[in-house]
PDB file of N, CA and C in Angstrom:
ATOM      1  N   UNK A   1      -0.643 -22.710 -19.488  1.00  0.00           N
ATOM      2  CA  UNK A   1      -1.227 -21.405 -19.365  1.00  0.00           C
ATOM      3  C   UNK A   1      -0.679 -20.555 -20.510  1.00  0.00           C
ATOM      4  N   UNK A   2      -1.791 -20.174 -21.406  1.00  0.00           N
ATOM      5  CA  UNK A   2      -1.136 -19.115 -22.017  1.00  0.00           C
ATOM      6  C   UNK A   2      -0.521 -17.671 -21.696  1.00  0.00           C
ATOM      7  N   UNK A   3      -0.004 -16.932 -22.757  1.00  0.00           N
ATOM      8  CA  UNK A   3       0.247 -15.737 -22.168  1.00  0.00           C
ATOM      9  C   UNK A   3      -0.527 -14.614 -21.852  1.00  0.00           C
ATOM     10  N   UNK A   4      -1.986 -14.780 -22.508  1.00  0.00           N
ATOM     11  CA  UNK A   4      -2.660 -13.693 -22.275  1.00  0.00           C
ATOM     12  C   UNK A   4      -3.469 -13.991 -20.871  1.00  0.00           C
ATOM     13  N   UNK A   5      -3.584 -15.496 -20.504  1.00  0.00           N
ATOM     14  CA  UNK A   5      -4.441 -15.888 -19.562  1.00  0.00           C
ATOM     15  C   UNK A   5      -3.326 -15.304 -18.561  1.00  0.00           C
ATOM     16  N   UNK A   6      -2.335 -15.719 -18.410  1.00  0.00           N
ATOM     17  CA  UNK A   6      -0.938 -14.970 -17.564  1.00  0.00           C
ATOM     18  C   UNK A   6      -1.090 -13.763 -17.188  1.00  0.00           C
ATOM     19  N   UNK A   7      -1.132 -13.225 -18.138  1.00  0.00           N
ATOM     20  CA  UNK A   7      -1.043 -11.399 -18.493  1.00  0.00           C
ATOM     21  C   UNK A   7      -2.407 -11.083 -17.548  1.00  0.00           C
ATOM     22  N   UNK A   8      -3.909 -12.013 -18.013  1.00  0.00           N
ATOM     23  CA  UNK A   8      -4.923 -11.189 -16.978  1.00  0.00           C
ATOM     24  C   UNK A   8      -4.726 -11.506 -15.460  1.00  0.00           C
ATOM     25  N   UNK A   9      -4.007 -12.886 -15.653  1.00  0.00           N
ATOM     26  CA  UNK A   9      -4.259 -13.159 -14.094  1.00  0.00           C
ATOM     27  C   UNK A   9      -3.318 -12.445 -13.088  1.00  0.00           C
ATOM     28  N   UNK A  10      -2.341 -11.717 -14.204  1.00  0.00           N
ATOM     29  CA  UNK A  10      -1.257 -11.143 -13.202  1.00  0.00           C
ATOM     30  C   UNK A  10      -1.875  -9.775 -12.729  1.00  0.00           C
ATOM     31  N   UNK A  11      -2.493  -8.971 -14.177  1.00  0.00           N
ATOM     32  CA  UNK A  11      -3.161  -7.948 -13.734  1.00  0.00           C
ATOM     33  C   UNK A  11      -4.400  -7.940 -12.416  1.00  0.00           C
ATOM     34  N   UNK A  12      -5.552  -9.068 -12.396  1.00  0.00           N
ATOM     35  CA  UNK A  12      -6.320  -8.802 -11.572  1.00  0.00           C
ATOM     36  C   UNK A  12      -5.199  -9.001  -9.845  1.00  0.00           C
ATOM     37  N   UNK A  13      -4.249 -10.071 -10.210  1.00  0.00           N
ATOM     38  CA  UNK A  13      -3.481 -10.112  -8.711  1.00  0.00           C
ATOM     39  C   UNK A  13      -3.138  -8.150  -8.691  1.00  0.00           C
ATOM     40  N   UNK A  14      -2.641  -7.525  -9.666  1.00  0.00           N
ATOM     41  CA  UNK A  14      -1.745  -6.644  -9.395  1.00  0.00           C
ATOM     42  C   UNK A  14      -2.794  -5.155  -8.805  1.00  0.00           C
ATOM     43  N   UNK A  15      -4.629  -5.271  -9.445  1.00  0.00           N
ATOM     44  CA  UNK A  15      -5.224  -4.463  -9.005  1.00  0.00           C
ATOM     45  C   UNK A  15      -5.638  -4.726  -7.300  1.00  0.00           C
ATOM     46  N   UNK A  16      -5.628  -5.881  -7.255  1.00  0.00           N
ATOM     47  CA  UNK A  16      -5.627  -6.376  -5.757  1.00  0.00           C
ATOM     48  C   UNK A  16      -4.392  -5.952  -4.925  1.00  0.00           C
ATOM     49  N   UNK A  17      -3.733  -6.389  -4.991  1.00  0.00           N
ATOM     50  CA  UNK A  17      -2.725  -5.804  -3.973  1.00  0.00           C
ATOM     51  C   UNK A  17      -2.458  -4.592  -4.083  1.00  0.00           C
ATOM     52  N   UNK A  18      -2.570  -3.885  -5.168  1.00  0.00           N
ATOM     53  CA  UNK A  18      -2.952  -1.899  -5.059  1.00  0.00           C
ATOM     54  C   UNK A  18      -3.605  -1.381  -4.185  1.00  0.00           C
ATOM     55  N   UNK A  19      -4.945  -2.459  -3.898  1.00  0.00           N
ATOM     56  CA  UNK A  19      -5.903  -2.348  -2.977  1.00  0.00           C
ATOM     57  C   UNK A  19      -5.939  -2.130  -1.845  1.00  0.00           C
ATOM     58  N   UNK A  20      -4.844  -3.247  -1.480  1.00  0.00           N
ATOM     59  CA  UNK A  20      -4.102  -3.129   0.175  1.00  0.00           C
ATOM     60  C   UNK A  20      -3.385  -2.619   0.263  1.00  0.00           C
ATOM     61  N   UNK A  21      -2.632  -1.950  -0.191  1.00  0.00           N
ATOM     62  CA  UNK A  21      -1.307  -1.063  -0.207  1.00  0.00           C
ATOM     63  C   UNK A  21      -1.716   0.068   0.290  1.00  0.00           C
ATOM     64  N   UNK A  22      -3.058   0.596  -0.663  1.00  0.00           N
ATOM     65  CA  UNK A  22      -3.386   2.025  -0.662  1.00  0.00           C
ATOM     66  C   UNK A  22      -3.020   2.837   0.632  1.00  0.00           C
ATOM     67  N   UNK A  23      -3.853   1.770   1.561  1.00  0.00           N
ATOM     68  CA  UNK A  23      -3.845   2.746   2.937  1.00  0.00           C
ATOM     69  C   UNK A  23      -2.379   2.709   4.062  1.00  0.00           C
ATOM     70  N   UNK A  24      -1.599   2.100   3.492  1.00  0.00           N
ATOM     71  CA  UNK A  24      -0.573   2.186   4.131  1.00  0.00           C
ATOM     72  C   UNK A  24       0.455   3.413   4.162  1.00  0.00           C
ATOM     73  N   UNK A  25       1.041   4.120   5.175  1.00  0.00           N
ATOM     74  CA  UNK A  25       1.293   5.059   5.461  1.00  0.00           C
ATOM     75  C   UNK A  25       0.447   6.319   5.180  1.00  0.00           C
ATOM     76  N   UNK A  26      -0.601   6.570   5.135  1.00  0.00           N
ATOM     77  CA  UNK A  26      -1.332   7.888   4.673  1.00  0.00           C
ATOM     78  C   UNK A  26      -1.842   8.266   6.075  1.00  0.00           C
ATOM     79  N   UNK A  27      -1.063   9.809   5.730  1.00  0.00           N
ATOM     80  CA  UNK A  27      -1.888  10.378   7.182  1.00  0.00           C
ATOM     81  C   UNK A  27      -2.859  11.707   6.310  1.00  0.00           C
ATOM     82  N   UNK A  28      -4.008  11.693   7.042  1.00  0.00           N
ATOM     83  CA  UNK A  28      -5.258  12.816   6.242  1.00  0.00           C
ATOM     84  C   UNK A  28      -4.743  13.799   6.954  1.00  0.00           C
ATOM     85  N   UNK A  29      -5.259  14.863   6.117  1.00  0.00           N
ATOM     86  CA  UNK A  29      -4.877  16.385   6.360  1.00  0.00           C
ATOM     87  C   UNK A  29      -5.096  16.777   8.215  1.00  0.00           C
ATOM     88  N   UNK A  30      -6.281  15.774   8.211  1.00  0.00           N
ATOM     89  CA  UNK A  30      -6.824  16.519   9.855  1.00  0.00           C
ATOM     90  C   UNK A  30      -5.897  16.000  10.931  1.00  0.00           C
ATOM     91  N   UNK A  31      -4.980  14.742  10.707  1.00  0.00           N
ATOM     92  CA  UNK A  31      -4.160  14.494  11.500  1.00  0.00           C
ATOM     93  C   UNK A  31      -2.833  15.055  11.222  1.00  0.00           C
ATOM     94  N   UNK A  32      -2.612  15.804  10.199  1.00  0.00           N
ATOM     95  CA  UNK A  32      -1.171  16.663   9.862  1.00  0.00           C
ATOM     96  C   UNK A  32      -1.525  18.175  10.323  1.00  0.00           C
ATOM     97  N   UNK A  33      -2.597  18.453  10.577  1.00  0.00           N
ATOM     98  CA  UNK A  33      -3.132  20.055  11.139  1.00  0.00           C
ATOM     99  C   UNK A  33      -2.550  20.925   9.931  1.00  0.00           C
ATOM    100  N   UNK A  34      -2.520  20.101   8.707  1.00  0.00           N
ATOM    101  CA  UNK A  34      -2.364  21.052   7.381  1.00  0.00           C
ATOM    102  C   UNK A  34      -3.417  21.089   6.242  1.00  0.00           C
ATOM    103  N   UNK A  35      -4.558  21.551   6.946  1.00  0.00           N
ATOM    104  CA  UNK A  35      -5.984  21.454   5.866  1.00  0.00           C
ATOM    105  C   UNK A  35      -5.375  23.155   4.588  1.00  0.00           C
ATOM    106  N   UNK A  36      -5.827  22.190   3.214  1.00  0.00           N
ATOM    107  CA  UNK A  36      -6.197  22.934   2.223  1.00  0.00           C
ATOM    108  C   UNK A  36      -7.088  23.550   1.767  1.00  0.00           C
ATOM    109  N   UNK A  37      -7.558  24.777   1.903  1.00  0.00           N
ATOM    110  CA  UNK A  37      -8.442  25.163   1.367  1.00  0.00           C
ATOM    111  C   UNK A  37      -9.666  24.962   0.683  1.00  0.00           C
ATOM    112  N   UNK A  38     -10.725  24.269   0.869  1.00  0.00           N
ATOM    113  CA  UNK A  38     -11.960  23.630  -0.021  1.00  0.00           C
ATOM    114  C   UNK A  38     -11.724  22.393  -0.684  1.00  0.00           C
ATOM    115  N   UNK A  39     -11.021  21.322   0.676  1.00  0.00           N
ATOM    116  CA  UNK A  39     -10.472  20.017   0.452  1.00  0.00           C
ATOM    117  C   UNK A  39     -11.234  19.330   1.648  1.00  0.00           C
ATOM    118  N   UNK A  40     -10.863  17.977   1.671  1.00  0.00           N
ATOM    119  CA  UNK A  40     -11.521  17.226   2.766  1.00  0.00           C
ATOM    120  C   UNK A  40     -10.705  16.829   3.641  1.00  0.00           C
ATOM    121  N   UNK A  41     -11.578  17.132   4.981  1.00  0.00           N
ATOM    122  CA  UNK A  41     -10.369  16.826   6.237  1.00  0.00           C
ATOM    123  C   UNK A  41      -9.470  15.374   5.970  1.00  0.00           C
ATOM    124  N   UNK A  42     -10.188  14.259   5.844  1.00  0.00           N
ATOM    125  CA  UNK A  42     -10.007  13.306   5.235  1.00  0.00           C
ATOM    126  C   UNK A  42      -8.730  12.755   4.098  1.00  0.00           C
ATOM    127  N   UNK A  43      -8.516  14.066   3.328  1.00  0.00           N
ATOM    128  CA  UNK A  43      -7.972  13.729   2.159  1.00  0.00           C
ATOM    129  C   UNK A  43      -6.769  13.289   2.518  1.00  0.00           C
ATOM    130  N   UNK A  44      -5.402  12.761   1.857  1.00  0.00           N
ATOM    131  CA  UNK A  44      -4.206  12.874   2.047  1.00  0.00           C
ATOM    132  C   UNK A  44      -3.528  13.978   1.949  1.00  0.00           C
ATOM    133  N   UNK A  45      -2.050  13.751   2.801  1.00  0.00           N
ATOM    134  CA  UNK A  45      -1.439  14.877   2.882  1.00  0.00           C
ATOM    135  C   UNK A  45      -0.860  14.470   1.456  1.00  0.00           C
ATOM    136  N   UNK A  46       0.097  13.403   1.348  1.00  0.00           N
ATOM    137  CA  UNK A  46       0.717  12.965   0.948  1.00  0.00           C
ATOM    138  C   UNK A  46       0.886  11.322   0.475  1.00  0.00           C
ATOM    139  N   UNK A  47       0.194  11.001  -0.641  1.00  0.00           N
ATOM    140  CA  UNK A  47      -0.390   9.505  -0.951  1.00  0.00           C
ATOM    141  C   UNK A  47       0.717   8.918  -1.731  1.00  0.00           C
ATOM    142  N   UNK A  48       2.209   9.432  -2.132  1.00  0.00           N
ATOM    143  CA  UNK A  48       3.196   8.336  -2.608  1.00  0.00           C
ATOM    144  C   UNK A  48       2.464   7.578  -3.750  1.00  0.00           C
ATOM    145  N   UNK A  49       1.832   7.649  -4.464  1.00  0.00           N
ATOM    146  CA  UNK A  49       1.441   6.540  -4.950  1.00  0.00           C
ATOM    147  C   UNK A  49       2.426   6.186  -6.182  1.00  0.00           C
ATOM    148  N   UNK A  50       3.969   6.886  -6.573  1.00  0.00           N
ATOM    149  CA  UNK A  50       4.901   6.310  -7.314  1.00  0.00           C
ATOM    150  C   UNK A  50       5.544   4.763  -6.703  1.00  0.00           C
ATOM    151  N   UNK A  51       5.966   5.454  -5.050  1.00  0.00           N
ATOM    152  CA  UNK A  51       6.339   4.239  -3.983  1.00  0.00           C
ATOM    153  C   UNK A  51       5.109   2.968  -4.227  1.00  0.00           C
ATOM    154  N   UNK A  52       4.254   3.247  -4.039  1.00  0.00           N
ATOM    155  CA  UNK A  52       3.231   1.839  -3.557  1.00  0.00           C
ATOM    156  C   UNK A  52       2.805   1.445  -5.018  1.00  0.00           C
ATOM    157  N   UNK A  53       3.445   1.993  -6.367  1.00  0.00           N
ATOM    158  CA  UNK A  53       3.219   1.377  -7.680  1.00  0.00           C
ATOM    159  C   UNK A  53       4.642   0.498  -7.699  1.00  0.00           C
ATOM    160  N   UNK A  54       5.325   0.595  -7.308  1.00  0.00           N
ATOM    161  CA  UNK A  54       6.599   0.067  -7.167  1.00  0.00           C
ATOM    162  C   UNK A  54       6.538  -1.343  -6.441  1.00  0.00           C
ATOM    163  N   UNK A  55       5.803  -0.975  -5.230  1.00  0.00           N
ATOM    164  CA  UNK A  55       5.496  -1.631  -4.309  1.00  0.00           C
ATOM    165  C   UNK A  55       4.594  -3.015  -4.705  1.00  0.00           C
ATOM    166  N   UNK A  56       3.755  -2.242  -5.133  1.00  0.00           N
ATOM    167  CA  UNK A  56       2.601  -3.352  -5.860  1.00  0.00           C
ATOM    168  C   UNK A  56       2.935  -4.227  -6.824  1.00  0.00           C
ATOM    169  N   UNK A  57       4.046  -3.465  -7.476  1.00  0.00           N
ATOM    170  CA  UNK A  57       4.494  -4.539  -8.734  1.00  0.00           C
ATOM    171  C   UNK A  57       5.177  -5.920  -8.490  1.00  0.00           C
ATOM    172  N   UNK A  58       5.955  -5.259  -7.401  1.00  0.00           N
ATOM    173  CA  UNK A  58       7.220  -6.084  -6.466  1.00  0.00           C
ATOM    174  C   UNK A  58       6.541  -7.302  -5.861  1.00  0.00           C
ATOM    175  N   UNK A  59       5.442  -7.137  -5.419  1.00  0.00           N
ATOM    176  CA  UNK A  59       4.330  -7.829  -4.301  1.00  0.00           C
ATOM    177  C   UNK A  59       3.311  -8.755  -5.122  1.00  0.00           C
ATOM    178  N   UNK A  60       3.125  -7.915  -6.338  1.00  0.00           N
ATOM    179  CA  UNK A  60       2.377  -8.719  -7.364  1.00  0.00           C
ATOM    180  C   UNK A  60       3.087 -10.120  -8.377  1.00  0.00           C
ATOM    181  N   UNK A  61       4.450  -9.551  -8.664  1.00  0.00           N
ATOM    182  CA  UNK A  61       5.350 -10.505  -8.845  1.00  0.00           C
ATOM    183  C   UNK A  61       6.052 -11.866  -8.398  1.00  0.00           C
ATOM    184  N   UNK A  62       5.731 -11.253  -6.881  1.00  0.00           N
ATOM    185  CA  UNK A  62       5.728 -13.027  -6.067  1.00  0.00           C
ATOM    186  C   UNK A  62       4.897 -13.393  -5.766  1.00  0.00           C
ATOM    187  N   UNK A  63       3.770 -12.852  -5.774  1.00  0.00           N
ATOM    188  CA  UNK A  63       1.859 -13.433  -5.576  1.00  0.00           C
ATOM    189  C   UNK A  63       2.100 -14.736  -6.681  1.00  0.00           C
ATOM    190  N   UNK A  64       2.260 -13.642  -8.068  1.00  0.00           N
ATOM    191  CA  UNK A  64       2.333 -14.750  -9.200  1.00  0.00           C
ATOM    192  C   UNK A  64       3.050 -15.812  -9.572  1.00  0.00           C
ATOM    193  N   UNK A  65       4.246 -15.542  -9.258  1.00  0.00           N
ATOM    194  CA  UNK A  65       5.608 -16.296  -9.525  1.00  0.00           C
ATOM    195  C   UNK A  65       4.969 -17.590  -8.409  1.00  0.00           C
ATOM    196  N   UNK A  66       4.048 -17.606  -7.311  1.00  0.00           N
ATOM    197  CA  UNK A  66       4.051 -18.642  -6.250  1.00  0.00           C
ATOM    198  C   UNK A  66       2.226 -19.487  -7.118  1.00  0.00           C
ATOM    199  N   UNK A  67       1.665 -18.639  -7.683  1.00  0.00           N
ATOM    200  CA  UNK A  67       0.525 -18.596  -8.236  1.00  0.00           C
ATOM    201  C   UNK A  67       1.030 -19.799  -9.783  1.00  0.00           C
ATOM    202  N   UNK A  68       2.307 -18.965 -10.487  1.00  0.00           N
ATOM    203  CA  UNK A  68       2.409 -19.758 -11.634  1.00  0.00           C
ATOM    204  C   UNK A  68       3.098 -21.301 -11.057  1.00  0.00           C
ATOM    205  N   UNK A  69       4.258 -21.186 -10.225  1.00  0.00           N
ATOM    206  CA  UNK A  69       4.709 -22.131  -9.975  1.00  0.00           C
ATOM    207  C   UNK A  69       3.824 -23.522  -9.313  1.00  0.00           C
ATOM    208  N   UNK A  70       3.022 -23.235  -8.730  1.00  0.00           N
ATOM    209  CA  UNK A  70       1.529 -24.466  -7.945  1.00  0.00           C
ATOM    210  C   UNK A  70       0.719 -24.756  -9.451  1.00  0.00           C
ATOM    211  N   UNK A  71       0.504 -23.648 -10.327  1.00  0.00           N
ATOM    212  CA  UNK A  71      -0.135 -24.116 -11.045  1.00  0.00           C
ATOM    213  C   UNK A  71       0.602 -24.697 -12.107  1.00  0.00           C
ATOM    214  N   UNK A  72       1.164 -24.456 -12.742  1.00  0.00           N
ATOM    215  CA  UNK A  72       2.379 -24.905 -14.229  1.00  0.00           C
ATOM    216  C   UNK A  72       3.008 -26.099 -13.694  1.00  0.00           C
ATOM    217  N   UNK A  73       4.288 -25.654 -12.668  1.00  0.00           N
ATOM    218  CA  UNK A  73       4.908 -26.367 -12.299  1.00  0.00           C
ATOM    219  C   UNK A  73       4.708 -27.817 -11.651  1.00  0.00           C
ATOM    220  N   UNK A  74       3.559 -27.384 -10.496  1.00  0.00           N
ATOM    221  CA  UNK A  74       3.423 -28.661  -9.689  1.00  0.00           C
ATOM    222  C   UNK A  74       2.060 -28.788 -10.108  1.00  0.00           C
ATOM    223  N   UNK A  75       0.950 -28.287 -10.863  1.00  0.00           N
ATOM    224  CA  UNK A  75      -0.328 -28.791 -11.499  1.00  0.00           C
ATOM    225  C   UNK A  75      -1.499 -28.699 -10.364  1.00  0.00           C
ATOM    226  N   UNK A  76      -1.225 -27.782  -9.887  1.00  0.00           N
ATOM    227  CA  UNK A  76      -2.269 -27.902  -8.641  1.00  0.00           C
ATOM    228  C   UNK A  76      -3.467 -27.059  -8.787  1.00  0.00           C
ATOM    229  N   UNK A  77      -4.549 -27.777  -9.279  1.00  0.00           N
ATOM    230  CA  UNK A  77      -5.861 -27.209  -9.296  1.00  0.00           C
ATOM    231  C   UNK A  77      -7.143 -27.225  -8.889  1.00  0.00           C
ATOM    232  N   UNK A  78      -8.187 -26.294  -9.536  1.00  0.00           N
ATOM    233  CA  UNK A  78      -9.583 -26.672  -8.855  1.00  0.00           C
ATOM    234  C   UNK A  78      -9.740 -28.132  -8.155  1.00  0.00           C
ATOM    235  N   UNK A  79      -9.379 -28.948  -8.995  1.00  0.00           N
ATOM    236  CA  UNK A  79     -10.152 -30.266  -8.905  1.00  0.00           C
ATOM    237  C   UNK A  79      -9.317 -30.748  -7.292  1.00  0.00           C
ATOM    238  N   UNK A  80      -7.982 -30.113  -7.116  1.00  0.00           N
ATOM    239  CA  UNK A  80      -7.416 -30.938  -6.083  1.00  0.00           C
ATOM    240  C   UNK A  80      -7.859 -30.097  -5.031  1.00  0.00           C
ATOM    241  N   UNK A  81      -8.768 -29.410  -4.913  1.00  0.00           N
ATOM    242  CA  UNK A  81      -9.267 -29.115  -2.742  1.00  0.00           C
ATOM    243  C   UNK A  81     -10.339 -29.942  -2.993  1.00  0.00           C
ATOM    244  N   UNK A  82     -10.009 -30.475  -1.681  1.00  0.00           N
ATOM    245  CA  UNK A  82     -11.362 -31.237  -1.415  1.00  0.00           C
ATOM    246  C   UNK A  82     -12.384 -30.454  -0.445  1.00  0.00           C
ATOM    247  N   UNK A  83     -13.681 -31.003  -1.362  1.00  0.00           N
ATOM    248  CA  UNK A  83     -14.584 -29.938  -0.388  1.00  0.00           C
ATOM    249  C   UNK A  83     -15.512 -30.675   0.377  1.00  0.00           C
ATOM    250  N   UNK A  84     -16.068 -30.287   1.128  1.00  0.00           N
ATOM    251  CA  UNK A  84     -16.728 -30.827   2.473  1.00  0.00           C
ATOM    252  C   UNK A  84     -18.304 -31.552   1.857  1.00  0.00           C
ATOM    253  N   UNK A  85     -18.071 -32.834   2.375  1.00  0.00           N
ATOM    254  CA  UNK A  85     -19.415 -33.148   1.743  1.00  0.00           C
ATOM    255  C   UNK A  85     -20.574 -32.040   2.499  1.00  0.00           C
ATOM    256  N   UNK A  86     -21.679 -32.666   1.418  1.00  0.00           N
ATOM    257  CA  UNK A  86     -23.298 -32.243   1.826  1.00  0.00           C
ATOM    258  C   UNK A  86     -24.049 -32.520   2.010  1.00  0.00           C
ATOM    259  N   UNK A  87     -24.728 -32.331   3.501  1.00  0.00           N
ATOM    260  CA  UNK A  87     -25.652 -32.911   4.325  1.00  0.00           C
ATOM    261  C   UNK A  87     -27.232 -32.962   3.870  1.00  0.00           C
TER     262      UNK A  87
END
């Protein structure tokens, strides 16, 4: 694997797990009974998103590290799932 193929595959893991992160701990304004002015009940009070960039990196790092190691290390690819014949 090269490094740039590395570099994208770490990024698309790292926009993915941003993904799932997002909604963790967020409470919207309408459940804090602290609405802003010409905002959405909906919105966050408080979205951390320094914490869950931290988070994501941390999370994205052993996605990959388990991602590079099956693939580099032990060679495990497309060709080895077997797929269900067709009727």
């Amino acid at each position: 694997m090269s490094f740039a193929s590395g570099l994208a595959i770490y990024f698309i893991i790292w926009w993915l797990v941003l993904f799932v992160t997002l909604p963790f701990g967020v409470r919207s304004q309408h459940e804090g009974e602290d609405m802003a002015l010409g905002t959405d009940r909906g919105a966050p009070i408080k979205a951390s998103i320094g914490k869950k960039a931290i988070a994501t990196t941390l999370i994205s790092l052993a996605v990959f590290g388990a991602f590079y190691y099956a693939r580099v290390v032990v060679g495990f690819g497309l060709d080895d799932i077997p797929f269900l014949p067709t009727f």
